[in-house]
PDB file of N, CA and C in Angstrom:
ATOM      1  N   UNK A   1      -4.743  -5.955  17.558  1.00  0.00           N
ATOM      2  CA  UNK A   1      -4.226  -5.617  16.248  1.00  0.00           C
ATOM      3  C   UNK A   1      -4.597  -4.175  15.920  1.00  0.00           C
ATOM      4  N   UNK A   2      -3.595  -3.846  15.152  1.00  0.00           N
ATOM      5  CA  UNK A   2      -3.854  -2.273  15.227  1.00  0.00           C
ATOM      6  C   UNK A   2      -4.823  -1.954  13.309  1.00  0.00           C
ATOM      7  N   UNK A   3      -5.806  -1.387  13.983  1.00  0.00           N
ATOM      8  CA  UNK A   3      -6.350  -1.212  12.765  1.00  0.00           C
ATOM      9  C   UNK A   3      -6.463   0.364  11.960  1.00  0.00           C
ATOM     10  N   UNK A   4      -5.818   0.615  12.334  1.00  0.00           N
ATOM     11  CA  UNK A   4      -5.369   2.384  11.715  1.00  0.00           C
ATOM     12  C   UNK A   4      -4.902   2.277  10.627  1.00  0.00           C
ATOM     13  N   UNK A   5      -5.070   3.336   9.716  1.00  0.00           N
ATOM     14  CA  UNK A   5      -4.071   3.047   8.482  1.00  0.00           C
ATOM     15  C   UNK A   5      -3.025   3.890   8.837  1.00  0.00           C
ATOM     16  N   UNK A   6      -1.866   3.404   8.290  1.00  0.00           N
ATOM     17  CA  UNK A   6      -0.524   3.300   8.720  1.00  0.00           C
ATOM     18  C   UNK A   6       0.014   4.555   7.927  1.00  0.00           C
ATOM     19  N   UNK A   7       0.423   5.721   8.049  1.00  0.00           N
ATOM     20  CA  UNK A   7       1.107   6.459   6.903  1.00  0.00           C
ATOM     21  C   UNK A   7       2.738   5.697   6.266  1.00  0.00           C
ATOM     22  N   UNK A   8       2.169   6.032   5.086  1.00  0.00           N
ATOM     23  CA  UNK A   8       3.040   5.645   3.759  1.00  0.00           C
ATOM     24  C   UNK A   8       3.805   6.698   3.009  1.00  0.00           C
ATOM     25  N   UNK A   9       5.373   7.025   3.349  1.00  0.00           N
ATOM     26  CA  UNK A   9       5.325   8.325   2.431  1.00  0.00           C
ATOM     27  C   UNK A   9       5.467   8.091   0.789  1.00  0.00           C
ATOM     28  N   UNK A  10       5.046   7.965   0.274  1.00  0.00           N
ATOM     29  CA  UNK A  10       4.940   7.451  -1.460  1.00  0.00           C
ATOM     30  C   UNK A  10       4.976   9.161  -2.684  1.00  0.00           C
ATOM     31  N   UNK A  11       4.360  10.115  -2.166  1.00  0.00           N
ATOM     32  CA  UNK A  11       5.132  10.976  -2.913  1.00  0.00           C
ATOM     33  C   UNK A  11       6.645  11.448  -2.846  1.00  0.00           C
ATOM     34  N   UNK A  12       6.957  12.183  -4.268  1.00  0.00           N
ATOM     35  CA  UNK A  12       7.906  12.418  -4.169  1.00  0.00           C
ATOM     36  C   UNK A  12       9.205  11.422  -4.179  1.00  0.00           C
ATOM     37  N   UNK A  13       8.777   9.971  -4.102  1.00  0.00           N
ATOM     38  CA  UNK A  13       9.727   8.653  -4.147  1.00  0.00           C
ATOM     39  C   UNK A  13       9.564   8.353  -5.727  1.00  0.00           C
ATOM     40  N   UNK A  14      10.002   7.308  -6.027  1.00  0.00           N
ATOM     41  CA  UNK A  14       9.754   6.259  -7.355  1.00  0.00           C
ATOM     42  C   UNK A  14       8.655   6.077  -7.468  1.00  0.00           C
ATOM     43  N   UNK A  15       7.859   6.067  -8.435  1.00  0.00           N
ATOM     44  CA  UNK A  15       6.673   6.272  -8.427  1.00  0.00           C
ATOM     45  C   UNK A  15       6.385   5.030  -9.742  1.00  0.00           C
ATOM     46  N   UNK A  16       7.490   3.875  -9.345  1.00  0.00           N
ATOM     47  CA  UNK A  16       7.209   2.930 -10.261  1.00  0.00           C
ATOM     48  C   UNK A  16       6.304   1.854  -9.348  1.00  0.00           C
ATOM     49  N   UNK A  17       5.335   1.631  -9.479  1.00  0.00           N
ATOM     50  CA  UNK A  17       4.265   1.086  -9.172  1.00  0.00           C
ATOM     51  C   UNK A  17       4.666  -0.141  -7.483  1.00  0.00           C
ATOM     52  N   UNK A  18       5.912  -0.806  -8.153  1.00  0.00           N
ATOM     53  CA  UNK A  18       6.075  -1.877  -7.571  1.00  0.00           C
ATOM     54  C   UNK A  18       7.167  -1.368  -6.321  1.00  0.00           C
ATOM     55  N   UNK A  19       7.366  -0.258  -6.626  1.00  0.00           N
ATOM     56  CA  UNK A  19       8.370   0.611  -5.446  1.00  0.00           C
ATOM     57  C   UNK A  19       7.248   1.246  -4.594  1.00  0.00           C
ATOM     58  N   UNK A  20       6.302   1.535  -4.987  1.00  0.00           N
ATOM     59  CA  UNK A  20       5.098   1.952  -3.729  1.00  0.00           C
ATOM     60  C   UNK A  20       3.868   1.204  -3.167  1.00  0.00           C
ATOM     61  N   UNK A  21       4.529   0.020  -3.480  1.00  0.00           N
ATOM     62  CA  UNK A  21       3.460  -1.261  -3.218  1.00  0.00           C
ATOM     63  C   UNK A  21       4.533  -1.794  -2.316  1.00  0.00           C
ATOM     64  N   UNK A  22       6.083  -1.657  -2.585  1.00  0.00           N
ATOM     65  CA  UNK A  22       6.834  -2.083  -1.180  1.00  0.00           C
ATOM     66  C   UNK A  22       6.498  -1.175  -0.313  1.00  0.00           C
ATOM     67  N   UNK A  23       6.567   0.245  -0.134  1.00  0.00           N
ATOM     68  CA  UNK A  23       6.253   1.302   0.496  1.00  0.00           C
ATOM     69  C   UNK A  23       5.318   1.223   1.783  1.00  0.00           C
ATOM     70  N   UNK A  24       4.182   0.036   0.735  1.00  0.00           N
ATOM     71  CA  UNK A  24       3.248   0.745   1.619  1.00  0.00           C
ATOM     72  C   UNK A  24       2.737  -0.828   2.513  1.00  0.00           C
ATOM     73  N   UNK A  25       3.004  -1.629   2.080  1.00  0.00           N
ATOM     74  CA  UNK A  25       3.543  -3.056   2.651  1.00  0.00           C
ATOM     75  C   UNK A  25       4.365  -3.151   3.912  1.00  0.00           C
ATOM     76  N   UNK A  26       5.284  -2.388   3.591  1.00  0.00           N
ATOM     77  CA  UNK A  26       6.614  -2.436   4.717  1.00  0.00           C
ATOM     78  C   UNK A  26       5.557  -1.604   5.749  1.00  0.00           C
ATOM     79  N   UNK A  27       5.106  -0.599   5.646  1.00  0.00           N
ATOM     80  CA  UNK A  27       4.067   0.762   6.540  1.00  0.00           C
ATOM     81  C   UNK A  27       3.653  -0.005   7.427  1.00  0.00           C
ATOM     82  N   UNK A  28       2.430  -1.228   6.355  1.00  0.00           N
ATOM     83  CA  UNK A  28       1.629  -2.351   7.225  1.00  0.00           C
ATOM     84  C   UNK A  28       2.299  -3.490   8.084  1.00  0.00           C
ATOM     85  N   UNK A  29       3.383  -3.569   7.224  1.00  0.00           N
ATOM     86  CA  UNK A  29       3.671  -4.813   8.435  1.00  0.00           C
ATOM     87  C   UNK A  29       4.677  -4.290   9.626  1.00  0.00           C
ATOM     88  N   UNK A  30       4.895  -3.169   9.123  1.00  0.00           N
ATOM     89  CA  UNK A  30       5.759  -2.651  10.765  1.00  0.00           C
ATOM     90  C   UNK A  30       4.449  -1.920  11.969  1.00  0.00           C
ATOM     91  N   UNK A  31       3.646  -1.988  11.369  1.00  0.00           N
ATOM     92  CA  UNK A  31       2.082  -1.566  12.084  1.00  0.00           C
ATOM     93  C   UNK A  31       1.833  -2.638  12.421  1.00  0.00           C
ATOM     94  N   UNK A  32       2.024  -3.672  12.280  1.00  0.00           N
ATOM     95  CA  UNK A  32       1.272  -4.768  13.200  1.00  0.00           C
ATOM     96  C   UNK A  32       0.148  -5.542  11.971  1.00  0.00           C
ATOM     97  N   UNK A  33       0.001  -5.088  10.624  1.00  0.00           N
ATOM     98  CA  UNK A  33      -1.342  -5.539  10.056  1.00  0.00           C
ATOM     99  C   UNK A  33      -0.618  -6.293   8.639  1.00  0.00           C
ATOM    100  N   UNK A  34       0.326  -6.913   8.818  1.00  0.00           N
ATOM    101  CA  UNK A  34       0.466  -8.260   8.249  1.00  0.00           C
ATOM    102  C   UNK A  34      -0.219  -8.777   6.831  1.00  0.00           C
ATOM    103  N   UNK A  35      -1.952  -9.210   7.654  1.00  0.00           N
ATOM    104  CA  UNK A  35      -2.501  -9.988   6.756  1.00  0.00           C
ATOM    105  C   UNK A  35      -3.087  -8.998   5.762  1.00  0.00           C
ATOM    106  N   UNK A  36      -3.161  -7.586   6.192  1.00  0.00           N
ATOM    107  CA  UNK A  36      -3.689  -6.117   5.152  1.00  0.00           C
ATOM    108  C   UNK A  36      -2.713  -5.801   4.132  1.00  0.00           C
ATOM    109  N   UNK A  37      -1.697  -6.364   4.847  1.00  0.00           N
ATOM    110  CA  UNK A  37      -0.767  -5.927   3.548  1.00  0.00           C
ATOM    111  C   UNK A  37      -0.756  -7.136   2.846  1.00  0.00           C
ATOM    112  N   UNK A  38      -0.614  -8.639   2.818  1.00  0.00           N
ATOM    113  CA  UNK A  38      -1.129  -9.059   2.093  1.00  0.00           C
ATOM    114  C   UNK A  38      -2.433  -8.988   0.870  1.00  0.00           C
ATOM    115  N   UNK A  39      -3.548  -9.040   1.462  1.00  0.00           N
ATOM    116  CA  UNK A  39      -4.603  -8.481   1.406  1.00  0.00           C
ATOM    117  C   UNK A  39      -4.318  -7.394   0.152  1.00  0.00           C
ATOM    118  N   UNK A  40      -3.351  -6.299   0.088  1.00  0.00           N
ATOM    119  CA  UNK A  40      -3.251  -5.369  -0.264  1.00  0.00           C
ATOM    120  C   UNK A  40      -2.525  -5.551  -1.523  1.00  0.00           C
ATOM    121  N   UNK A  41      -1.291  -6.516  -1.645  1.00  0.00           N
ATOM    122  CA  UNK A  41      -0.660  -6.814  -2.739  1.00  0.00           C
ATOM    123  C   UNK A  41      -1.585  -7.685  -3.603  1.00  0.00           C
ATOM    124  N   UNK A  42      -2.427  -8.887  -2.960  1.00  0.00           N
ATOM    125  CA  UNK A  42      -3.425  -9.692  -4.010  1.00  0.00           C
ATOM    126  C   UNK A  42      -4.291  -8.357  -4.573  1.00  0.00           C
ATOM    127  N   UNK A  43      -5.316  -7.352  -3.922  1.00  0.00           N
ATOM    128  CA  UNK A  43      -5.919  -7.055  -4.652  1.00  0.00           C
ATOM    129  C   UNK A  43      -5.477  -6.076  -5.919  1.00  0.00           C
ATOM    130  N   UNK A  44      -3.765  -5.391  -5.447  1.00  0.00           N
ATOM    131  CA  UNK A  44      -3.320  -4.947  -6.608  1.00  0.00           C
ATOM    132  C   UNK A  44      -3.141  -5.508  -7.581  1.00  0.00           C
ATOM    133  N   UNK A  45      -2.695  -6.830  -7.426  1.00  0.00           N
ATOM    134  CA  UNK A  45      -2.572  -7.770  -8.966  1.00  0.00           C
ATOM    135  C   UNK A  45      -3.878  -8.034  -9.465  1.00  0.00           C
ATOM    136  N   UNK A  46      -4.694  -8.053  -9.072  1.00  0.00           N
ATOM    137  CA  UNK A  46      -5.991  -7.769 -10.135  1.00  0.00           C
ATOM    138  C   UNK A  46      -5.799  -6.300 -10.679  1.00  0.00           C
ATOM    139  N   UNK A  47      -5.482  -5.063 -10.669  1.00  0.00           N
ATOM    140  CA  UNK A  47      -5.519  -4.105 -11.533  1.00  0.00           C
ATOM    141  C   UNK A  47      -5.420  -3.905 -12.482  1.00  0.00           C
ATOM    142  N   UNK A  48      -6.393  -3.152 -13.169  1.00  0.00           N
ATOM    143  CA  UNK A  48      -5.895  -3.105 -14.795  1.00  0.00           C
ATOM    144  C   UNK A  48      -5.444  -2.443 -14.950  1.00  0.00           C
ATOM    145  N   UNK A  49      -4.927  -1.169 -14.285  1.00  0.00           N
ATOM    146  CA  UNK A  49      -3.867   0.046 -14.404  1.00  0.00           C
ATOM    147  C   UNK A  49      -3.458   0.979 -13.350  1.00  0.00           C
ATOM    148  N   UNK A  50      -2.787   1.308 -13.729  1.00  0.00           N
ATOM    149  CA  UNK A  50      -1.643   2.454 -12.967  1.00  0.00           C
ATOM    150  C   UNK A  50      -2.722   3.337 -11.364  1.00  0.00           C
ATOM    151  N   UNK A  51      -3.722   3.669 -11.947  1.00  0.00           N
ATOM    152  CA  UNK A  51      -4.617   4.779 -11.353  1.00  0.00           C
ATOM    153  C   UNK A  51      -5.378   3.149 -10.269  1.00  0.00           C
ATOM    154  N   UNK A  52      -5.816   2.752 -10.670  1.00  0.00           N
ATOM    155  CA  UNK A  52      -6.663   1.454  -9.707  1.00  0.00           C
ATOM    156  C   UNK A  52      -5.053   1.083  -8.926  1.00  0.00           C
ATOM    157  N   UNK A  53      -4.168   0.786  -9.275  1.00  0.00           N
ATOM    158  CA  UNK A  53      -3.105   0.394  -8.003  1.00  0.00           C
ATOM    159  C   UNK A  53      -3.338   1.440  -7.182  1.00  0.00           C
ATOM    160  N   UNK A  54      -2.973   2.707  -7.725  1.00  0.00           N
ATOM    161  CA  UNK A  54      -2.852   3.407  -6.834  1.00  0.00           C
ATOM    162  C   UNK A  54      -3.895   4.260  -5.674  1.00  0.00           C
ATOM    163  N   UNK A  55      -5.452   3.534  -6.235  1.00  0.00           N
ATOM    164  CA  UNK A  55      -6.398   3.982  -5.083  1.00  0.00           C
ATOM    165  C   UNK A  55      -6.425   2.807  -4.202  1.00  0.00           C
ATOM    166  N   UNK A  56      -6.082   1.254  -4.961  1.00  0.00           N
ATOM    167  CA  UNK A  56      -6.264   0.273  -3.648  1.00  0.00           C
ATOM    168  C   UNK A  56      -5.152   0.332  -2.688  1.00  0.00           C
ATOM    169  N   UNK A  57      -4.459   0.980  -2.947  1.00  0.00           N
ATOM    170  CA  UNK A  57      -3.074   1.138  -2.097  1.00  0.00           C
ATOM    171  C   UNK A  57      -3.220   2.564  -1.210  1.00  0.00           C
ATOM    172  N   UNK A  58      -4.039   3.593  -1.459  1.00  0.00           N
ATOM    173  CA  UNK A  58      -4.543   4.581  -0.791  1.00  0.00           C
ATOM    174  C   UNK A  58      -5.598   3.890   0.287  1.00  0.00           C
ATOM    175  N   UNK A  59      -6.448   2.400   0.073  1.00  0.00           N
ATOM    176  CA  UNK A  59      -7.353   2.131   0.774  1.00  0.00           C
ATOM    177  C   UNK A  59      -6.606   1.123   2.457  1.00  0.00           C
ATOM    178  N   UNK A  60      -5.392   1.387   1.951  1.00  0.00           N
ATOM    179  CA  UNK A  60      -4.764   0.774   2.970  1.00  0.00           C
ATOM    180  C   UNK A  60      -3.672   1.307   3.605  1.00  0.00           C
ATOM    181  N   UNK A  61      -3.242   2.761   3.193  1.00  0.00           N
ATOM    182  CA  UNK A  61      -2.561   3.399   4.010  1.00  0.00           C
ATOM    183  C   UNK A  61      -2.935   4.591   3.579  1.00  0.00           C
ATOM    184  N   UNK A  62      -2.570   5.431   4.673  1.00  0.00           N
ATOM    185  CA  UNK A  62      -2.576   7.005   4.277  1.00  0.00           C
ATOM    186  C   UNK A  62      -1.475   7.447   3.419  1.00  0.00           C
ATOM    187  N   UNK A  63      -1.187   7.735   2.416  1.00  0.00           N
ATOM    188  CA  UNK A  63      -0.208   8.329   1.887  1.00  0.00           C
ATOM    189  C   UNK A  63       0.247   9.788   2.060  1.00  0.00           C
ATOM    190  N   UNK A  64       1.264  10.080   2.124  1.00  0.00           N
ATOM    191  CA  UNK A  64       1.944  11.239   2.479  1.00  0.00           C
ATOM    192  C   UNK A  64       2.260  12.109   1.029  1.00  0.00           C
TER     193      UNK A  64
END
């Protein structure tokens, strides 16, 4: 299993929350890491805002 983080290009796109949580989902599961991107959408729904999505979603791909 490949454990690299996957680049995500997320700037410069929609920057509506749930458009760079597909972004960076699709990154992981065409990388091979599946259960991270899972992993990755549960711990965003615990967020209480905009800025926390967007560092747990930095903790799982590289963003561009």
């Amino acid at each position: 299993m490949n454990t690299k983080k996957p680049k995500a290009k997320l700037v410069g796109t929609d920057g509506n929350i749930f458009h760079l949580l597909s972004v960076a989902f699709r990154a992981l599961k065409e990388s091979g890491q599946e259960q991270k991107a899972v992993a990755m959408v549960k711990e965003t729904a615990e967020c209480e805002n905009y800025n926390q999505a967007l560092d747990v979603i930095g903790k799982y791909v590289e963003i561009e």
